[in-house]
C-alpha atoms as a PDB file:
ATOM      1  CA  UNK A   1       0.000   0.000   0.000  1.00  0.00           C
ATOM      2  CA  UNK A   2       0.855   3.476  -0.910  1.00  0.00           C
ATOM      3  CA  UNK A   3       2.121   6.465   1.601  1.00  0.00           C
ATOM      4  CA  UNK A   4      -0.955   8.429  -0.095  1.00  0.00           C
ATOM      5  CA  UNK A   5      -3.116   4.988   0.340  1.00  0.00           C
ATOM      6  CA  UNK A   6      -2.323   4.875   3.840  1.00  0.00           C
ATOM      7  CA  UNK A   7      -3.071   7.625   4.501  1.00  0.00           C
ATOM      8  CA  UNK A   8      -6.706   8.350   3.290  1.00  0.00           C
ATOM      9  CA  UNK A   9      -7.142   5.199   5.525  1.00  0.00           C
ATOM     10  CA  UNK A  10      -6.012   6.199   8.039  1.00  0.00           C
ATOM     11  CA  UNK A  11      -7.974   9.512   8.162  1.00  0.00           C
ATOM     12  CA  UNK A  12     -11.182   7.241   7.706  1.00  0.00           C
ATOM     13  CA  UNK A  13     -10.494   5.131  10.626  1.00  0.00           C
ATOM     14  CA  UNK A  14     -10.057   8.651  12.876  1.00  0.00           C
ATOM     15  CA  UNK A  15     -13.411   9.366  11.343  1.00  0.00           C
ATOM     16  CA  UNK A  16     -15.132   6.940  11.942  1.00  0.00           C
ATOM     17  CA  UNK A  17     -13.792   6.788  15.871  1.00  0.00           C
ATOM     18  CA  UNK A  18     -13.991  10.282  16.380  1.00  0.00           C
ATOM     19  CA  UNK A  19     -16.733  12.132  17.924  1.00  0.00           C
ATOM     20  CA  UNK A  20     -18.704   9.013  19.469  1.00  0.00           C
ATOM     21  CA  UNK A  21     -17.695   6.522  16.940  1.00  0.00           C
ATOM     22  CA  UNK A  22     -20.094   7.350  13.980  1.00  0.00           C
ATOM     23  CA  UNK A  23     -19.537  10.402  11.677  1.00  0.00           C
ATOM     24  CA  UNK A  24     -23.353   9.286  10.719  1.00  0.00           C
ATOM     25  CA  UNK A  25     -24.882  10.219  13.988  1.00  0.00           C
ATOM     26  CA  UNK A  26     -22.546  13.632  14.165  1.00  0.00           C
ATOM     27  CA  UNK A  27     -24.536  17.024  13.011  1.00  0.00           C
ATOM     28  CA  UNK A  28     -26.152  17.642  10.621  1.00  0.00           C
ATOM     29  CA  UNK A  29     -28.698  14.385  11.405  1.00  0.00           C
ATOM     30  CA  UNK A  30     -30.274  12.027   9.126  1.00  0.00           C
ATOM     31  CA  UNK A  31     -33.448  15.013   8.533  1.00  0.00           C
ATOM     32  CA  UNK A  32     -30.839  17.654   7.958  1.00  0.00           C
ATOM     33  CA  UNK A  33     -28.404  15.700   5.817  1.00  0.00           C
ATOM     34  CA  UNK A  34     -31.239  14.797   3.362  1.00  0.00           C
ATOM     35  CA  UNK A  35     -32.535  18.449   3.196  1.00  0.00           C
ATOM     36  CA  UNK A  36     -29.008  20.133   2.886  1.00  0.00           C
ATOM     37  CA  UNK A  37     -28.360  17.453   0.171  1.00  0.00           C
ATOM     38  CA  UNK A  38     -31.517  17.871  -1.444  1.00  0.00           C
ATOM     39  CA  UNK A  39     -30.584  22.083  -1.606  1.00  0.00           C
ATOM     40  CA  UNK A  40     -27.253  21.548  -2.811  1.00  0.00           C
ATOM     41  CA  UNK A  41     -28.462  19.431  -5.569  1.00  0.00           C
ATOM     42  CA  UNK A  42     -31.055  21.878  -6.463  1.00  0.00           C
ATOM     43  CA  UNK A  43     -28.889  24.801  -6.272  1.00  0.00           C
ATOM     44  CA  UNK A  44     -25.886  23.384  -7.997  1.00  0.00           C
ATOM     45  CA  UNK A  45     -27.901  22.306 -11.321  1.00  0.00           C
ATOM     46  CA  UNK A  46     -29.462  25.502 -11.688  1.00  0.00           C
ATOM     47  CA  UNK A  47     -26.341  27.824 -10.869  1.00  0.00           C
ATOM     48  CA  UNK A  48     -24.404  25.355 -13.714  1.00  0.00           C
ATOM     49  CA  UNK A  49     -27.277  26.001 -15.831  1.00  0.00           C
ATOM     50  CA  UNK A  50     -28.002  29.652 -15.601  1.00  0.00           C
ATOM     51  CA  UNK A  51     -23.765  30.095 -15.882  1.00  0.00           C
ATOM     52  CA  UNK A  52     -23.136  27.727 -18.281  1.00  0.00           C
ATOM     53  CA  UNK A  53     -22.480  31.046 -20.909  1.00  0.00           C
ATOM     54  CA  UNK A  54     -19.812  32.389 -18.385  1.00  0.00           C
ATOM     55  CA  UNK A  55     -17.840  29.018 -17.567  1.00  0.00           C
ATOM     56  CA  UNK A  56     -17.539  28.324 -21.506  1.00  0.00           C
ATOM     57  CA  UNK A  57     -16.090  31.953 -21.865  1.00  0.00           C
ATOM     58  CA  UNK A  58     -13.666  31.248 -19.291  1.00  0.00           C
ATOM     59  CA  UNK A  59     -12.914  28.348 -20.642  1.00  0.00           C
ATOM     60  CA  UNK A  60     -11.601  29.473 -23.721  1.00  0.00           C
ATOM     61  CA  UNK A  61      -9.882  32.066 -22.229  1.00  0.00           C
ATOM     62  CA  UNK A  62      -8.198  29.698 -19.645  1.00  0.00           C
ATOM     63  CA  UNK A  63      -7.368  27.642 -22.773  1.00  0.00           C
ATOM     64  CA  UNK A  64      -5.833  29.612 -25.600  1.00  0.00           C
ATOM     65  CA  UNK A  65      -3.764  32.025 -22.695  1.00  0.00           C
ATOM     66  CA  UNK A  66      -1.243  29.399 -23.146  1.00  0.00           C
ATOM     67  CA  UNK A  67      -2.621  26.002 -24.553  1.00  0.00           C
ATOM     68  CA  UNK A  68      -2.258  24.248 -21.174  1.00  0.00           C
ATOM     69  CA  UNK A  69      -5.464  21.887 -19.253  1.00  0.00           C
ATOM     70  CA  UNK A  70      -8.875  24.200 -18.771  1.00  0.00           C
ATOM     71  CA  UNK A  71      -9.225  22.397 -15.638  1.00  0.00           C
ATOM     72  CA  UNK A  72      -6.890  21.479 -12.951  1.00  0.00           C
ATOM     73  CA  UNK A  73      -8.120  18.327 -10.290  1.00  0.00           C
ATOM     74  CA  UNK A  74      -6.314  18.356  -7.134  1.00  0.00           C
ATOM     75  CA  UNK A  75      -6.757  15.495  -4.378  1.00  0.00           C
ATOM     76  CA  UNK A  76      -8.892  16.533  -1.684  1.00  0.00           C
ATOM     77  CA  UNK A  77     -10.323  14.913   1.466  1.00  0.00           C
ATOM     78  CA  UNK A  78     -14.072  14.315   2.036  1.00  0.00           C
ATOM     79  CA  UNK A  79     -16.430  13.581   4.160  1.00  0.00           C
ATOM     80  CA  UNK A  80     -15.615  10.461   5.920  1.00  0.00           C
ATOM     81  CA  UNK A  81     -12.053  10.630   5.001  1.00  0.00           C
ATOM     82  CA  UNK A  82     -12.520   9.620   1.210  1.00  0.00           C
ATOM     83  CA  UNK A  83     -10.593  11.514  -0.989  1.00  0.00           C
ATOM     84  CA  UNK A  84     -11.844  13.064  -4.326  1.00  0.00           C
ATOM     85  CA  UNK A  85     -10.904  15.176  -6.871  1.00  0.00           C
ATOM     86  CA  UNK A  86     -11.691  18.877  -6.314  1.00  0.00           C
ATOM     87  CA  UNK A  87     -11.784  20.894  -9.482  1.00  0.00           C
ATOM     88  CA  UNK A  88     -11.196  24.319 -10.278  1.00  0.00           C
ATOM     89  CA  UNK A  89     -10.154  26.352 -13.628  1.00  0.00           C
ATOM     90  CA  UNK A  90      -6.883  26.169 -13.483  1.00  0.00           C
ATOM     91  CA  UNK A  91      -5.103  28.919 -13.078  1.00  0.00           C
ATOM     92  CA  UNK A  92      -1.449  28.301 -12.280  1.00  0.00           C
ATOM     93  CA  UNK A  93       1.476  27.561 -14.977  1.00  0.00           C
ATOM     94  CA  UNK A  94       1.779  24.038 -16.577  1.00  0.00           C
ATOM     95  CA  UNK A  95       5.282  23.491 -14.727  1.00  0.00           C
ATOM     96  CA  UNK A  96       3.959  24.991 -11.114  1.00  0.00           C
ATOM     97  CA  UNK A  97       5.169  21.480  -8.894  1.00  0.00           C
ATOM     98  CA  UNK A  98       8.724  22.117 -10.527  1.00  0.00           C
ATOM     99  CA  UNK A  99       8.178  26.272 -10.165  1.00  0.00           C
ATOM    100  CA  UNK A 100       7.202  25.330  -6.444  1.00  0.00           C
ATOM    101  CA  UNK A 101       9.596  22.939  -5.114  1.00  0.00           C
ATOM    102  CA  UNK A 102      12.488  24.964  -6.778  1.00  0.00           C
ATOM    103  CA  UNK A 103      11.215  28.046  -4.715  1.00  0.00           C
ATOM    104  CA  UNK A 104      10.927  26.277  -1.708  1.00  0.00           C
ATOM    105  CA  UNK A 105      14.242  25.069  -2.123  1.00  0.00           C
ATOM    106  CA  UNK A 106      16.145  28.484  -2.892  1.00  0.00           C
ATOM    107  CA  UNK A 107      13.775  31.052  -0.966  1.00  0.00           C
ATOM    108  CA  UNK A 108      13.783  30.610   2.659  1.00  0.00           C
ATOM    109  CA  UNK A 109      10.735  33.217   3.403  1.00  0.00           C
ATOM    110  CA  UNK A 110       8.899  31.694   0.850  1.00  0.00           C
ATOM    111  CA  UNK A 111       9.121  27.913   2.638  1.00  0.00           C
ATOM    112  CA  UNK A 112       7.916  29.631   6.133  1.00  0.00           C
ATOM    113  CA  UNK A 113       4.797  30.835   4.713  1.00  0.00           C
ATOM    114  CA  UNK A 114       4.297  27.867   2.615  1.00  0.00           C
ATOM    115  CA  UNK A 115       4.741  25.783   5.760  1.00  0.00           C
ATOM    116  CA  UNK A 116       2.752  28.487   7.863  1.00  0.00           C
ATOM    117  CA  UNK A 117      -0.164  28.392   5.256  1.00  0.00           C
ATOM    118  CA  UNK A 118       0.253  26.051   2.595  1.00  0.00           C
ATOM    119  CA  UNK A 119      -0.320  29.729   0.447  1.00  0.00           C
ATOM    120  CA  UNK A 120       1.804  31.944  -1.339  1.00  0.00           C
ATOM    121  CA  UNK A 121       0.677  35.665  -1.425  1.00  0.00           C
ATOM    122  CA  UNK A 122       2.852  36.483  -4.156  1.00  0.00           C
ATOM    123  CA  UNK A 123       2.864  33.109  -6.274  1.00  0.00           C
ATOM    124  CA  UNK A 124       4.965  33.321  -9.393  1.00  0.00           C
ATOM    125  CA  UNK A 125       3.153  30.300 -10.799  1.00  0.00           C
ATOM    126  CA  UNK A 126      -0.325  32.070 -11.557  1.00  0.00           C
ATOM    127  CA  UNK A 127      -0.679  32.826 -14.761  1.00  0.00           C
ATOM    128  CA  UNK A 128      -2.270  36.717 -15.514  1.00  0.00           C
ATOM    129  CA  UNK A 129      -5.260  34.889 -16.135  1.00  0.00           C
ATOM    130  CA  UNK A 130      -5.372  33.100 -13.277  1.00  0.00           C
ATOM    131  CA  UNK A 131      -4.788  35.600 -10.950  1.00  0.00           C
ATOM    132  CA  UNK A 132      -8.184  37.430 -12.453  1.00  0.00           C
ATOM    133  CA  UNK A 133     -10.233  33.982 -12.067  1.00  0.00           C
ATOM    134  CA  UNK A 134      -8.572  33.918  -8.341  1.00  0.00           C
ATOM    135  CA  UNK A 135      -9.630  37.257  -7.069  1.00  0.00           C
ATOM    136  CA  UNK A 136     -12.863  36.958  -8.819  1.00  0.00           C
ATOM    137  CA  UNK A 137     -13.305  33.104  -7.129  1.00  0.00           C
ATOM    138  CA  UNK A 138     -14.290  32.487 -10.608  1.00  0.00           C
ATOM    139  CA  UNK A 139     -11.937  29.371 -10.721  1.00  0.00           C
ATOM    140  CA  UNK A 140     -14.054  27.706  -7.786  1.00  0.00           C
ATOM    141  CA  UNK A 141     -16.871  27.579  -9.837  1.00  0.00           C
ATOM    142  CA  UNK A 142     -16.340  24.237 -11.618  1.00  0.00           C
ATOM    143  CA  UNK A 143     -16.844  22.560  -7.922  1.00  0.00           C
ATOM    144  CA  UNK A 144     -20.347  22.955  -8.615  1.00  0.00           C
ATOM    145  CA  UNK A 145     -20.247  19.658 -10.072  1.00  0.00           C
ATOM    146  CA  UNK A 146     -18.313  18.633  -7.460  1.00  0.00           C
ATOM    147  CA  UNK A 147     -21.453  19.147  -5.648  1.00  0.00           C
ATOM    148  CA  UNK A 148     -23.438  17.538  -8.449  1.00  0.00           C
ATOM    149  CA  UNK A 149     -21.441  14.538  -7.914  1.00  0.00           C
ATOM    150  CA  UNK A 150     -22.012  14.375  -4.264  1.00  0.00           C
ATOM    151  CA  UNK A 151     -18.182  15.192  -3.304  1.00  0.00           C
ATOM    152  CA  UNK A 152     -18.601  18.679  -1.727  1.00  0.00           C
ATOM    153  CA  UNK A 153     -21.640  21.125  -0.713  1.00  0.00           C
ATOM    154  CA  UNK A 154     -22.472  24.641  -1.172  1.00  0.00           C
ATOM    155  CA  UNK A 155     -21.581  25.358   2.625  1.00  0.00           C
ATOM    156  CA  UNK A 156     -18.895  23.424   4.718  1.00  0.00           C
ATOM    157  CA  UNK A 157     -15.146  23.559   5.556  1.00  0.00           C
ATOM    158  CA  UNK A 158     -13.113  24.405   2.855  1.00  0.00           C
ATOM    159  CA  UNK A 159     -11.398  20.780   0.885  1.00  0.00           C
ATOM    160  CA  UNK A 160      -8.267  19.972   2.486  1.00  0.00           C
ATOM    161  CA  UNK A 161      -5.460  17.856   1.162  1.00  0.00           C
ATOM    162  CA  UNK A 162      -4.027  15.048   3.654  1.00  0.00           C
ATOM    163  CA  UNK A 163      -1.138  17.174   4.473  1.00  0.00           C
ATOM    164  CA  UNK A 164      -3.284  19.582   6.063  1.00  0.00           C
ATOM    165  CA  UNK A 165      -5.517  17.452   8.165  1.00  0.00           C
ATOM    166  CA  UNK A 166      -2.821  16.784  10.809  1.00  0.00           C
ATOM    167  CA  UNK A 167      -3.441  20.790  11.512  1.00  0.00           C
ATOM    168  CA  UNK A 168      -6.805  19.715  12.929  1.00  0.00           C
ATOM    169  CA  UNK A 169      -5.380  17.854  15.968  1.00  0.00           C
ATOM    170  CA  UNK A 170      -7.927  16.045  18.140  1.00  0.00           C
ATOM    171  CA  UNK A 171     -10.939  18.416  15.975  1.00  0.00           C
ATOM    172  CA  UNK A 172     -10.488  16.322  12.609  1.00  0.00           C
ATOM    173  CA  UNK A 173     -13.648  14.948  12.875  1.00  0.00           C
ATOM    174  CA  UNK A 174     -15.378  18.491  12.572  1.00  0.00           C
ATOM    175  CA  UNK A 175     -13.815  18.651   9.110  1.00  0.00           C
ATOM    176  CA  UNK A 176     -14.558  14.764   8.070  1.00  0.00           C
ATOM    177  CA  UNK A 177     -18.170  14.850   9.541  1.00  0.00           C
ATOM    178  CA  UNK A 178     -19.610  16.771   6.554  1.00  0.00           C
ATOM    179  CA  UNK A 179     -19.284  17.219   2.762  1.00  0.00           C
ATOM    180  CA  UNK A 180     -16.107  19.919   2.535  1.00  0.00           C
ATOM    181  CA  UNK A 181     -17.957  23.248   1.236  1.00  0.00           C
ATOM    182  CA  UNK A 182     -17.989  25.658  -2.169  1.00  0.00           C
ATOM    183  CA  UNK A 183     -18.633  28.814   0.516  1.00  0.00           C
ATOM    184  CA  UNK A 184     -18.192  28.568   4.459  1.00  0.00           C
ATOM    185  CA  UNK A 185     -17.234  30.270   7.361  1.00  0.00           C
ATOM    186  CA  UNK A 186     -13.649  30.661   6.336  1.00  0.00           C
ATOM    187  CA  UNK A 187     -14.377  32.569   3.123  1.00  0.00           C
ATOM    188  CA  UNK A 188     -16.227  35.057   4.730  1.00  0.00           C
ATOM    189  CA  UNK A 189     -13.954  36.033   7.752  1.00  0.00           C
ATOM    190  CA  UNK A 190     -10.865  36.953   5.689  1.00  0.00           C
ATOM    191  CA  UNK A 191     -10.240  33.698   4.030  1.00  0.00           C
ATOM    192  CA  UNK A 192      -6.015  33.218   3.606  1.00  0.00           C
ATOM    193  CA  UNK A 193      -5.751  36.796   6.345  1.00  0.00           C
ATOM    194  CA  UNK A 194      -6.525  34.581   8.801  1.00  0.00           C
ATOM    195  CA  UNK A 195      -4.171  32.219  10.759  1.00  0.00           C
ATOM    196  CA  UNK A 196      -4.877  28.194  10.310  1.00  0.00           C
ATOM    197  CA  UNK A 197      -5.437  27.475  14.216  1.00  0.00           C
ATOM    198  CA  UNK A 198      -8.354  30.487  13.750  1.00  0.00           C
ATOM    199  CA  UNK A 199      -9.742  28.416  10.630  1.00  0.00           C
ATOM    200  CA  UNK A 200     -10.039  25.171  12.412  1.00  0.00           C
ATOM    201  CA  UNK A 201     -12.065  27.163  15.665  1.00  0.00           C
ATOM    202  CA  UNK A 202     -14.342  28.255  12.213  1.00  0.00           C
ATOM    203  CA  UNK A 203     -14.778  24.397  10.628  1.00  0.00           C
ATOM    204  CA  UNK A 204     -15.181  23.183  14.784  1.00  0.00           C
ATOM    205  CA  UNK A 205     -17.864  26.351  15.276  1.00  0.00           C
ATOM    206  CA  UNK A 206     -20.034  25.520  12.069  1.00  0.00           C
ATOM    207  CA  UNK A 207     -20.416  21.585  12.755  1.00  0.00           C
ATOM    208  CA  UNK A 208     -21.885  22.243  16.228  1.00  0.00           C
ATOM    209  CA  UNK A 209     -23.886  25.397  15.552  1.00  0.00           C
ATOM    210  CA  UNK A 210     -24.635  23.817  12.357  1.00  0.00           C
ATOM    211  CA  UNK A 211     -28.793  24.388  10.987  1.00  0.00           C
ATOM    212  CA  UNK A 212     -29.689  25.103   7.088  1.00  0.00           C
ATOM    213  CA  UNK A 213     -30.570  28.581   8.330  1.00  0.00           C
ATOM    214  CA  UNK A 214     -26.790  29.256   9.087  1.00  0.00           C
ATOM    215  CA  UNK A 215     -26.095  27.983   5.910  1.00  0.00           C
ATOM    216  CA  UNK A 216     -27.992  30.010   3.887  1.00  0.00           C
ATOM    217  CA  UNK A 217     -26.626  33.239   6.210  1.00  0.00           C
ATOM    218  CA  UNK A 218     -22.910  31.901   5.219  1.00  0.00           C
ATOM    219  CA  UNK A 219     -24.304  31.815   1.632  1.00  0.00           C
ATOM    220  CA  UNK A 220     -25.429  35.798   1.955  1.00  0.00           C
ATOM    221  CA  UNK A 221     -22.319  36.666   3.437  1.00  0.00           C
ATOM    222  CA  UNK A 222     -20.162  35.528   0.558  1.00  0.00           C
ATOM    223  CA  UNK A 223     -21.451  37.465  -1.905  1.00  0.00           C
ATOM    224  CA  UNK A 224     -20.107  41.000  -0.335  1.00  0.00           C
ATOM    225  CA  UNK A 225     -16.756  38.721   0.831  1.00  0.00           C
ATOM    226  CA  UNK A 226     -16.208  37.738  -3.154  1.00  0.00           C
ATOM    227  CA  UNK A 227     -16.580  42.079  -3.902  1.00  0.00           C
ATOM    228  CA  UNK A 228     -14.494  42.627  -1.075  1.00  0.00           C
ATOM    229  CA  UNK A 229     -11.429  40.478  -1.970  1.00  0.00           C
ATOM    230  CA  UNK A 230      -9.946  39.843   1.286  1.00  0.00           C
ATOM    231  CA  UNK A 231      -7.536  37.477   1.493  1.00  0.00           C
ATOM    232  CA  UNK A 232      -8.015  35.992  -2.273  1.00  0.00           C
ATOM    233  CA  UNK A 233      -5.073  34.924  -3.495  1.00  0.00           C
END
Protein backbone atom coordinates (compact mmCIF):
# COMPACT_ATOMS: atom_id res chain seq x y z
CA UNK A 1 0.00 0.00 0.00
CA UNK A 2 0.85 3.48 -0.91
CA UNK A 3 2.12 6.47 1.60
CA UNK A 4 -0.96 8.43 -0.10
CA UNK A 5 -3.12 4.99 0.34
CA UNK A 6 -2.32 4.87 3.84
CA UNK A 7 -3.07 7.62 4.50
CA UNK A 8 -6.71 8.35 3.29
CA UNK A 9 -7.14 5.20 5.52
CA UNK A 10 -6.01 6.20 8.04
CA UNK A 11 -7.97 9.51 8.16
CA UNK A 12 -11.18 7.24 7.71
CA UNK A 13 -10.49 5.13 10.63
CA UNK A 14 -10.06 8.65 12.88
CA UNK A 15 -13.41 9.37 11.34
CA UNK A 16 -15.13 6.94 11.94
CA UNK A 17 -13.79 6.79 15.87
CA UNK A 18 -13.99 10.28 16.38
CA UNK A 19 -16.73 12.13 17.92
CA UNK A 20 -18.70 9.01 19.47
CA UNK A 21 -17.69 6.52 16.94
CA UNK A 22 -20.09 7.35 13.98
CA UNK A 23 -19.54 10.40 11.68
CA UNK A 24 -23.35 9.29 10.72
CA UNK A 25 -24.88 10.22 13.99
CA UNK A 26 -22.55 13.63 14.17
CA UNK A 27 -24.54 17.02 13.01
CA UNK A 28 -26.15 17.64 10.62
CA UNK A 29 -28.70 14.39 11.40
CA UNK A 30 -30.27 12.03 9.13
CA UNK A 31 -33.45 15.01 8.53
CA UNK A 32 -30.84 17.65 7.96
CA UNK A 33 -28.40 15.70 5.82
CA UNK A 34 -31.24 14.80 3.36
CA UNK A 35 -32.54 18.45 3.20
CA UNK A 36 -29.01 20.13 2.89
CA UNK A 37 -28.36 17.45 0.17
CA UNK A 38 -31.52 17.87 -1.44
CA UNK A 39 -30.58 22.08 -1.61
CA UNK A 40 -27.25 21.55 -2.81
CA UNK A 41 -28.46 19.43 -5.57
CA UNK A 42 -31.06 21.88 -6.46
CA UNK A 43 -28.89 24.80 -6.27
CA UNK A 44 -25.89 23.38 -8.00
CA UNK A 45 -27.90 22.31 -11.32
CA UNK A 46 -29.46 25.50 -11.69
CA UNK A 47 -26.34 27.82 -10.87
CA UNK A 48 -24.40 25.35 -13.71
CA UNK A 49 -27.28 26.00 -15.83
CA UNK A 50 -28.00 29.65 -15.60
CA UNK A 51 -23.77 30.10 -15.88
CA UNK A 52 -23.14 27.73 -18.28
CA UNK A 53 -22.48 31.05 -20.91
CA UNK A 54 -19.81 32.39 -18.39
CA UNK A 55 -17.84 29.02 -17.57
CA UNK A 56 -17.54 28.32 -21.51
CA UNK A 57 -16.09 31.95 -21.87
CA UNK A 58 -13.67 31.25 -19.29
CA UNK A 59 -12.91 28.35 -20.64
CA UNK A 60 -11.60 29.47 -23.72
CA UNK A 61 -9.88 32.07 -22.23
CA UNK A 62 -8.20 29.70 -19.64
CA UNK A 63 -7.37 27.64 -22.77
CA UNK A 64 -5.83 29.61 -25.60
CA UNK A 65 -3.76 32.03 -22.70
CA UNK A 66 -1.24 29.40 -23.15
CA UNK A 67 -2.62 26.00 -24.55
CA UNK A 68 -2.26 24.25 -21.17
CA UNK A 69 -5.46 21.89 -19.25
CA UNK A 70 -8.87 24.20 -18.77
CA UNK A 71 -9.23 22.40 -15.64
CA UNK A 72 -6.89 21.48 -12.95
CA UNK A 73 -8.12 18.33 -10.29
CA UNK A 74 -6.31 18.36 -7.13
CA UNK A 75 -6.76 15.49 -4.38
CA UNK A 76 -8.89 16.53 -1.68
CA UNK A 77 -10.32 14.91 1.47
CA UNK A 78 -14.07 14.31 2.04
CA UNK A 79 -16.43 13.58 4.16
CA UNK A 80 -15.61 10.46 5.92
CA UNK A 81 -12.05 10.63 5.00
CA UNK A 82 -12.52 9.62 1.21
CA UNK A 83 -10.59 11.51 -0.99
CA UNK A 84 -11.84 13.06 -4.33
CA UNK A 85 -10.90 15.18 -6.87
CA UNK A 86 -11.69 18.88 -6.31
CA UNK A 87 -11.78 20.89 -9.48
CA UNK A 88 -11.20 24.32 -10.28
CA UNK A 89 -10.15 26.35 -13.63
CA UNK A 90 -6.88 26.17 -13.48
CA UNK A 91 -5.10 28.92 -13.08
CA UNK A 92 -1.45 28.30 -12.28
CA UNK A 93 1.48 27.56 -14.98
CA UNK A 94 1.78 24.04 -16.58
CA UNK A 95 5.28 23.49 -14.73
CA UNK A 96 3.96 24.99 -11.11
CA UNK A 97 5.17 21.48 -8.89
CA UNK A 98 8.72 22.12 -10.53
CA UNK A 99 8.18 26.27 -10.17
CA UNK A 100 7.20 25.33 -6.44
CA UNK A 101 9.60 22.94 -5.11
CA UNK A 102 12.49 24.96 -6.78
CA UNK A 103 11.21 28.05 -4.72
CA UNK A 104 10.93 26.28 -1.71
CA UNK A 105 14.24 25.07 -2.12
CA UNK A 106 16.14 28.48 -2.89
CA UNK A 107 13.78 31.05 -0.97
CA UNK A 108 13.78 30.61 2.66
CA UNK A 109 10.73 33.22 3.40
CA UNK A 110 8.90 31.69 0.85
CA UNK A 111 9.12 27.91 2.64
CA UNK A 112 7.92 29.63 6.13
CA UNK A 113 4.80 30.84 4.71
CA UNK A 114 4.30 27.87 2.62
CA UNK A 115 4.74 25.78 5.76
CA UNK A 116 2.75 28.49 7.86
CA UNK A 117 -0.16 28.39 5.26
CA UNK A 118 0.25 26.05 2.60
CA UNK A 119 -0.32 29.73 0.45
CA UNK A 120 1.80 31.94 -1.34
CA UNK A 121 0.68 35.66 -1.42
CA UNK A 122 2.85 36.48 -4.16
CA UNK A 123 2.86 33.11 -6.27
CA UNK A 124 4.96 33.32 -9.39
CA UNK A 125 3.15 30.30 -10.80
CA UNK A 126 -0.33 32.07 -11.56
CA UNK A 127 -0.68 32.83 -14.76
CA UNK A 128 -2.27 36.72 -15.51
CA UNK A 129 -5.26 34.89 -16.14
CA UNK A 130 -5.37 33.10 -13.28
CA UNK A 131 -4.79 35.60 -10.95
CA UNK A 132 -8.18 37.43 -12.45
CA UNK A 133 -10.23 33.98 -12.07
CA UNK A 134 -8.57 33.92 -8.34
CA UNK A 135 -9.63 37.26 -7.07
CA UNK A 136 -12.86 36.96 -8.82
CA UNK A 137 -13.30 33.10 -7.13
CA UNK A 138 -14.29 32.49 -10.61
CA UNK A 139 -11.94 29.37 -10.72
CA UNK A 140 -14.05 27.71 -7.79
CA UNK A 141 -16.87 27.58 -9.84
CA UNK A 142 -16.34 24.24 -11.62
CA UNK A 143 -16.84 22.56 -7.92
CA UNK A 144 -20.35 22.95 -8.62
CA UNK A 145 -20.25 19.66 -10.07
CA UNK A 146 -18.31 18.63 -7.46
CA UNK A 147 -21.45 19.15 -5.65
CA UNK A 148 -23.44 17.54 -8.45
CA UNK A 149 -21.44 14.54 -7.91
CA UNK A 150 -22.01 14.38 -4.26
CA UNK A 151 -18.18 15.19 -3.30
CA UNK A 152 -18.60 18.68 -1.73
CA UNK A 153 -21.64 21.13 -0.71
CA UNK A 154 -22.47 24.64 -1.17
CA UNK A 155 -21.58 25.36 2.62
CA UNK A 156 -18.90 23.42 4.72
CA UNK A 157 -15.15 23.56 5.56
CA UNK A 158 -13.11 24.40 2.85
CA UNK A 159 -11.40 20.78 0.88
CA UNK A 160 -8.27 19.97 2.49
CA UNK A 161 -5.46 17.86 1.16
CA UNK A 162 -4.03 15.05 3.65
CA UNK A 163 -1.14 17.17 4.47
CA UNK A 164 -3.28 19.58 6.06
CA UNK A 165 -5.52 17.45 8.16
CA UNK A 166 -2.82 16.78 10.81
CA UNK A 167 -3.44 20.79 11.51
CA UNK A 168 -6.80 19.72 12.93
CA UNK A 169 -5.38 17.85 15.97
CA UNK A 170 -7.93 16.04 18.14
CA UNK A 171 -10.94 18.42 15.98
CA UNK A 172 -10.49 16.32 12.61
CA UNK A 173 -13.65 14.95 12.87
CA UNK A 174 -15.38 18.49 12.57
CA UNK A 175 -13.82 18.65 9.11
CA UNK A 176 -14.56 14.76 8.07
CA UNK A 177 -18.17 14.85 9.54
CA UNK A 178 -19.61 16.77 6.55
CA UNK A 179 -19.28 17.22 2.76
CA UNK A 180 -16.11 19.92 2.54
CA UNK A 181 -17.96 23.25 1.24
CA UNK A 182 -17.99 25.66 -2.17
CA UNK A 183 -18.63 28.81 0.52
CA UNK A 184 -18.19 28.57 4.46
CA UNK A 185 -17.23 30.27 7.36
CA UNK A 186 -13.65 30.66 6.34
CA UNK A 187 -14.38 32.57 3.12
CA UNK A 188 -16.23 35.06 4.73
CA UNK A 189 -13.95 36.03 7.75
CA UNK A 190 -10.86 36.95 5.69
CA UNK A 191 -10.24 33.70 4.03
CA UNK A 192 -6.02 33.22 3.61
CA UNK A 193 -5.75 36.80 6.34
CA UNK A 194 -6.52 34.58 8.80
CA UNK A 195 -4.17 32.22 10.76
CA UNK A 196 -4.88 28.19 10.31
CA UNK A 197 -5.44 27.47 14.22
CA UNK A 198 -8.35 30.49 13.75
CA UNK A 199 -9.74 28.42 10.63
CA UNK A 200 -10.04 25.17 12.41
CA UNK A 201 -12.07 27.16 15.67
CA UNK A 202 -14.34 28.26 12.21
CA UNK A 203 -14.78 24.40 10.63
CA UNK A 204 -15.18 23.18 14.78
CA UNK A 205 -17.86 26.35 15.28
CA UNK A 206 -20.03 25.52 12.07
CA UNK A 207 -20.42 21.59 12.75
CA UNK A 208 -21.89 22.24 16.23
CA UNK A 209 -23.89 25.40 15.55
CA UNK A 210 -24.63 23.82 12.36
CA UNK A 211 -28.79 24.39 10.99
CA UNK A 212 -29.69 25.10 7.09
CA UNK A 213 -30.57 28.58 8.33
CA UNK A 214 -26.79 29.26 9.09
CA UNK A 215 -26.09 27.98 5.91
CA UNK A 216 -27.99 30.01 3.89
CA UNK A 217 -26.63 33.24 6.21
CA UNK A 218 -22.91 31.90 5.22
CA UNK A 219 -24.30 31.81 1.63
CA UNK A 220 -25.43 35.80 1.96
CA UNK A 221 -22.32 36.67 3.44
CA UNK A 222 -20.16 35.53 0.56
CA UNK A 223 -21.45 37.47 -1.90
CA UNK A 224 -20.11 41.00 -0.34
CA UNK A 225 -16.76 38.72 0.83
CA UNK A 226 -16.21 37.74 -3.15
CA UNK A 227 -16.58 42.08 -3.90
CA UNK A 228 -14.49 42.63 -1.07
CA UNK A 229 -11.43 40.48 -1.97
CA UNK A 230 -9.95 39.84 1.29
CA UNK A 231 -7.54 37.48 1.49
CA UNK A 232 -8.02 35.99 -2.27
CA UNK A 233 -5.07 34.92 -3.50
Amino acid sequence: MTWEAHSFEAWSRVGRSAKGGDLHSSRPRAAGRSSKRAIDLLIAIIALILLSPLLLIVAVIVKISDRGPVFYSHTRIGVGGAPFGCLKFRTMKTDASAQLAELLQNNPLARSEWEATRKLKDDPRITAVGEILRRSSIDELPQLINIVRGEMSLVGPRPNTAEELPRYGEHVWAYMAVRPGLTGHWQTSGRNDVSYEYRVSLDVHYLDNWSLGRDFVIIAKTIPALFSQRGSY
